[in-house]
Every structure is written in C-alpha cells, then in structure tokens.
Protein backbone atom coordinates (compact mmCIF):
# COMPACT_ATOMS: atom_id res chain seq x y z
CA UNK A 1 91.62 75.13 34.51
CA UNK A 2 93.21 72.55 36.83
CA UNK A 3 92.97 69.15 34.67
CA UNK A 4 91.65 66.22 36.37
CA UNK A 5 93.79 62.70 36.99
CA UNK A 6 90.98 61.12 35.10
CA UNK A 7 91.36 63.79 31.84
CA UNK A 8 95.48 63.46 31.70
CA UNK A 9 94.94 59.60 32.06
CA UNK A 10 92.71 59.71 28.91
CA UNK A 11 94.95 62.14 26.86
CA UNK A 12 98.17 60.91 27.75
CA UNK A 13 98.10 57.22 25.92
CA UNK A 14 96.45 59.42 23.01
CA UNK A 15 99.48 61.87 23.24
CA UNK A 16 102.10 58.88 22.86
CA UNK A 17 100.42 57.41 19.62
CA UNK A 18 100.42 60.97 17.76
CA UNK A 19 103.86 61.72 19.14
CA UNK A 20 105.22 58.04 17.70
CA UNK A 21 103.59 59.45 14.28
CA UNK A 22 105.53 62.36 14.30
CA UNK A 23 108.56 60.71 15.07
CA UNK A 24 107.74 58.40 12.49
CA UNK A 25 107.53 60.92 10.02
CA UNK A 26 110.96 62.86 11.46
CA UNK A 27 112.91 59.30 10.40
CA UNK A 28 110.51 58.73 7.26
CA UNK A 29 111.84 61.68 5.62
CA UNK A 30 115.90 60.68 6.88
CA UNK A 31 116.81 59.15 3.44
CA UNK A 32 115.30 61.94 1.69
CA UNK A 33 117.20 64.94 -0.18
CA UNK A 34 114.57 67.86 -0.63
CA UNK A 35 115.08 69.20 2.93
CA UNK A 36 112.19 71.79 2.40
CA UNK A 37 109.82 68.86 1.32
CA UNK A 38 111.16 66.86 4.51
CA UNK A 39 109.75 70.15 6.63
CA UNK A 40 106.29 70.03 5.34
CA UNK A 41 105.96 66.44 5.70
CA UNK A 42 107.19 66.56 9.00
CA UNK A 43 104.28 69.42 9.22
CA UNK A 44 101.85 67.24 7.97
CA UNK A 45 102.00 64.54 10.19
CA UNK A 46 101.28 66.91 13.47
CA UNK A 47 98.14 67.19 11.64
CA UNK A 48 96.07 64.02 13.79
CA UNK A 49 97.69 65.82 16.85
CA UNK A 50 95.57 69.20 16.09
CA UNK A 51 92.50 67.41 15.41
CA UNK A 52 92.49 65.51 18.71
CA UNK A 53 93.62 68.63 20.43
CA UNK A 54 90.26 70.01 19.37
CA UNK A 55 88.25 67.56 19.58
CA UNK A 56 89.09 64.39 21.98
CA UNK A 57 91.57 65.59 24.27
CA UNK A 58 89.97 66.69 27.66
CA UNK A 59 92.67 69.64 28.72
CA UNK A 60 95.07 71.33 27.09
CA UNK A 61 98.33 70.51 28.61
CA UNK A 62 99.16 67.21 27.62
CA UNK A 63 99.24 68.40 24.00
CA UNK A 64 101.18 71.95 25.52
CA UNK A 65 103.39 70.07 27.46
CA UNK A 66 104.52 67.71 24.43
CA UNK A 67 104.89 71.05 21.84
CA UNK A 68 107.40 72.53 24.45
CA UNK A 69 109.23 69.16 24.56
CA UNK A 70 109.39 68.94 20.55
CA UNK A 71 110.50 73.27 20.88
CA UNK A 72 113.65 72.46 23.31
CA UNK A 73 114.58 69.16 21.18
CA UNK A 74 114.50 71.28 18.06
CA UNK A 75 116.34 74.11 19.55
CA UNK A 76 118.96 72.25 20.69
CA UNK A 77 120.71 70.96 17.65
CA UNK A 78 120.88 74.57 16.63
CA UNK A 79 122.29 76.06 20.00
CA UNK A 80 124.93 73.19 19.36
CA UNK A 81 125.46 74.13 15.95
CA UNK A 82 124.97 69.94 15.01
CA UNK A 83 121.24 70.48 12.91
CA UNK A 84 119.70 67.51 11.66
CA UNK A 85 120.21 68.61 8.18
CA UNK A 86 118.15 66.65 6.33
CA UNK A 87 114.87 69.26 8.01
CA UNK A 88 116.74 71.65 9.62
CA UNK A 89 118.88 74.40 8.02
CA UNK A 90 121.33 76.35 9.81
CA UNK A 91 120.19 80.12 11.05
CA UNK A 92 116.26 79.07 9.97
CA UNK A 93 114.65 78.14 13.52
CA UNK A 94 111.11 78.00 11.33
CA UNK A 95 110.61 74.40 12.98
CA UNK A 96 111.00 76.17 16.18
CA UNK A 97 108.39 78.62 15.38
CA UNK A 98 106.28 76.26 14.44
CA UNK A 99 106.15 74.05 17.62
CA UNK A 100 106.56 77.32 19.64
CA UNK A 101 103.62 78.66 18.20
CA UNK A 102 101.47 75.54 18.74
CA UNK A 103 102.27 75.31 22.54
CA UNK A 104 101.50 79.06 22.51
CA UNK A 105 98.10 78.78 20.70
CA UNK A 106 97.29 75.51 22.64
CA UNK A 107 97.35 76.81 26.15
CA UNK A 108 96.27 80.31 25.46
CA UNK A 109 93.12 79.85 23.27
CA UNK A 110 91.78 76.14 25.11
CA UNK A 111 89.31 78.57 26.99
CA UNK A 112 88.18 81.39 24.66
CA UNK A 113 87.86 78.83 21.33
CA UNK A 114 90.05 75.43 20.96
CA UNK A 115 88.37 74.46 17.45
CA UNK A 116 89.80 78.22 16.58
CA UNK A 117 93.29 77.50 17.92
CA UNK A 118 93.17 74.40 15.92
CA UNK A 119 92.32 75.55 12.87
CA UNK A 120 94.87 78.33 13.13
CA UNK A 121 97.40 75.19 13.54
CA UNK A 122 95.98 72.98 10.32
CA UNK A 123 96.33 76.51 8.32
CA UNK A 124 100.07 76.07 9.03
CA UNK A 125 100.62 72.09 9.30
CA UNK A 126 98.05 71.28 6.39
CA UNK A 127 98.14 74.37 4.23
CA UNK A 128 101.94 75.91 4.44
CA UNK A 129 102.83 71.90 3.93
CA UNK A 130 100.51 72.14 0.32
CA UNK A 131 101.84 75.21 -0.27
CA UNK A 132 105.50 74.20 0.16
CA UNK A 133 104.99 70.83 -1.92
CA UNK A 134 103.44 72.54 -4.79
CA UNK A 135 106.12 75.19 -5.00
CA UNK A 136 108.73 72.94 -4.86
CA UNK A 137 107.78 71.30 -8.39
CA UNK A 138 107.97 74.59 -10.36
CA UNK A 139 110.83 76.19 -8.13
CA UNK A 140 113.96 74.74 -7.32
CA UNK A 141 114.95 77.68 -5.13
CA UNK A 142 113.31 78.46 -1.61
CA UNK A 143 110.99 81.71 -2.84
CA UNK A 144 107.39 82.38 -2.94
CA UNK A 145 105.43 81.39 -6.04
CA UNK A 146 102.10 81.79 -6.84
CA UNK A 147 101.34 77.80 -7.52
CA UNK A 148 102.13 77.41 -3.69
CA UNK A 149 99.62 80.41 -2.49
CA UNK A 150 96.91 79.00 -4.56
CA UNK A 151 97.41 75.92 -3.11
CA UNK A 152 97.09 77.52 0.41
CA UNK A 153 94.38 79.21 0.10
CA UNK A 154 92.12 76.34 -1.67
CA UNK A 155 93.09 74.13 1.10
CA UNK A 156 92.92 76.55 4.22
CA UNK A 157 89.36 77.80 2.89
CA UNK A 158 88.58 73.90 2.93
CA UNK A 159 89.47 73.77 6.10
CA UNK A 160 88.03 77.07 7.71
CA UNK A 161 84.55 76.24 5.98
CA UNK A 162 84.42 73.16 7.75
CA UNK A 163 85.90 73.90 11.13
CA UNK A 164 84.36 77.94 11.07
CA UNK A 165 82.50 78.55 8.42
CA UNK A 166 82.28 81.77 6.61
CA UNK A 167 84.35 82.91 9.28
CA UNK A 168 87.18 80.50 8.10
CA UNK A 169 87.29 81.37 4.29
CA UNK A 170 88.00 84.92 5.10
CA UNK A 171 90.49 83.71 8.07
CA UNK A 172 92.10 81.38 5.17
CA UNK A 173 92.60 84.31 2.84
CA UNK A 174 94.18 86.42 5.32
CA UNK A 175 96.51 83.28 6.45
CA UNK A 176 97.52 82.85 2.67
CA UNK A 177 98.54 86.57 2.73
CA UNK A 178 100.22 85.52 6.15
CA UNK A 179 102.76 82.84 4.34
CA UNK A 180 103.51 85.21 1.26
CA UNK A 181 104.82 87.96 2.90
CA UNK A 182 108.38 88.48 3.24
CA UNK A 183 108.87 90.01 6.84
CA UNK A 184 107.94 87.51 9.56
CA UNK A 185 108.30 83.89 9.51
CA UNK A 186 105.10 82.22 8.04
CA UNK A 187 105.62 79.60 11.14
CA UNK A 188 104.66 82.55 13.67
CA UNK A 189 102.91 85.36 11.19
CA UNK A 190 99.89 82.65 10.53
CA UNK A 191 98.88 80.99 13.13
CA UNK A 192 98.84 84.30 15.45
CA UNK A 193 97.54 86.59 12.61
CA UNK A 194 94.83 83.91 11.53
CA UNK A 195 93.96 83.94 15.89
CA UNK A 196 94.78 88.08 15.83
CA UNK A 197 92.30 88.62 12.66
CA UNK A 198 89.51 86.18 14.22
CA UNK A 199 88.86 88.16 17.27
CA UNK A 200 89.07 91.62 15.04
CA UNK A 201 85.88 90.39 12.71
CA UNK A 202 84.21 88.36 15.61
C-alpha cells in the first residue's frame, strides 16, 4: 500500500496531538517515585494513539513511523547506560518491547485486520497498565499476583467483546496467560501471541 499525500496530510496533524499526549504523560509521571506505576501510565496514555490507528488514520505508517522513533529514543538511554530512571530500569528494555512491538503489529497486520492489531495493542497499553496498578497496591515487589491477572483479564475481555467479539474474550484470556508467565517479556509475548492465537481459531 503506497499512502496517498492526501492520507499522510490527514494523519500527520493527528499523529502530533497523540504524540504531545504521550510526552505529556512521559514528564507527568517525572516527579513520581513508583517507577513501575510511571511505566503503565506512560502505557496508558498510547492508548488514543491505538484507537485512531484503527479507526481514523488512513495508512499505517504515520503511526509506524512514530513507534520506531519512540523505539530508538528509548533505546538510546540504555545503549548509553544514562536511563531515565524514573520509567526505565537498567537491563529491562520492556519499554522497548513495547514500542517495538507496536511498530511491528502496526505495519504488518494494517492489511489482513487493523481493528485486530489494535486490540492486540490496548490488551498491552490498557490491560498490562490495570494489571500493573492493581498489583502494585498489594505487592511492593515487582512479581506476579493474582489481583493484577484478574484485573487483566476483566478489562481485556471488555475490550475484545467490543472490538471482536466472542473472538476477543477468548483472545483476552489467552493474553492474561500471556502477562503471567515467567519466560518472555509480557511487552512482546501478548501482543504477538494475542495476533499468533487469532489467526489459529479464525
């Protein structure tokens, strides 16, 4: 798909006023202490981005090309070993993930299904962000509880009912197992396994 003048012109301006909220959200959380809170916030306000991803934007890489740009600016601070530790913690590149898997999703799934690609997204910016704010009030530690998964899976079935339907309770369940397990960062394992499992039960 070779985006039209006419398409970037529209997106662009859009792009600018959800990257300013993210940004806003990056120095919101500057004065804060719980690091791990600061993430999902941060998480939370790429939300607006996803929904106009799937449903205003016209192509897909205005919203690719700005998820790269946030990936490199994230990466850097750790290549230089000079994080901005009040989100990012030394040897965790999950905000990396994150942004990496958006771009990936975004540029990648536009054709086949957008509205799935975006739901995969809210799973992680919406539902990992619950998840993490409700464990952090009964854990002090970084660890999986079972307040958090709850949490996850109430609000990514709310989501996949609305965006999927049936389709997206049983993709939210499967992204809840995503987050708990141990192995693979929850900032790649579900928003690829949540795309992976879609086109298994399709």
């Amino acid at each position: 798909m070779v985006p039209s003048p006419a398409d970037v012109a529209f997106d662009f301006p859009l792009a600018l006023v959800l990257f300013a909220v993210i940004i806003s959200a990056v120095f919101f959380t500057r004065k804060m202490k719980n690091v791990w809170v600061n993430r999902k916030l941060i998480h939370l306000s790429s939300a607006p981005a996803v929904l106009v991803y799937m449903f205003a934007f016209k192509e897909p890489y205005t919203f690719f090309a700005f998820a790269v740009a946030f990936t490199l600016a994230l990466l850097i601070p750790h290549l230089r070993s000079r994080e901005l530790k009040w989100f990012q913690v030394k040897a965790n590149l999950g905000e990396v993930y994150y942004t990496l898997s958006f771009s990936i999703l975004s540029i990648t799934m536009w054709e086949a299904s957008r509205i799935l690609a975006g739901t995969a997204m809210l799973f992680m910016s919406v539902g990992d962000s619950v998840t993490g704010i409700i464990r952090s009030r009964f854990v002090s530690e970084r660890k999986k509880h079972w307040s958090g998964s709850l949490g996850m899976l109430l609000t990514c079935s709310a989501i996949g009912a609305a965006t999927l339907g049936a389709r997206g309770v049983v993709l939210s369940a499967l992204a809840t197992l995503a987050e708990f397990q141990p192995w693979v960062d929850d900032n790649l394992a579900v928003p690829f396994s949540t795309a992976l499992a879609n086109f298994l039960i399709a």
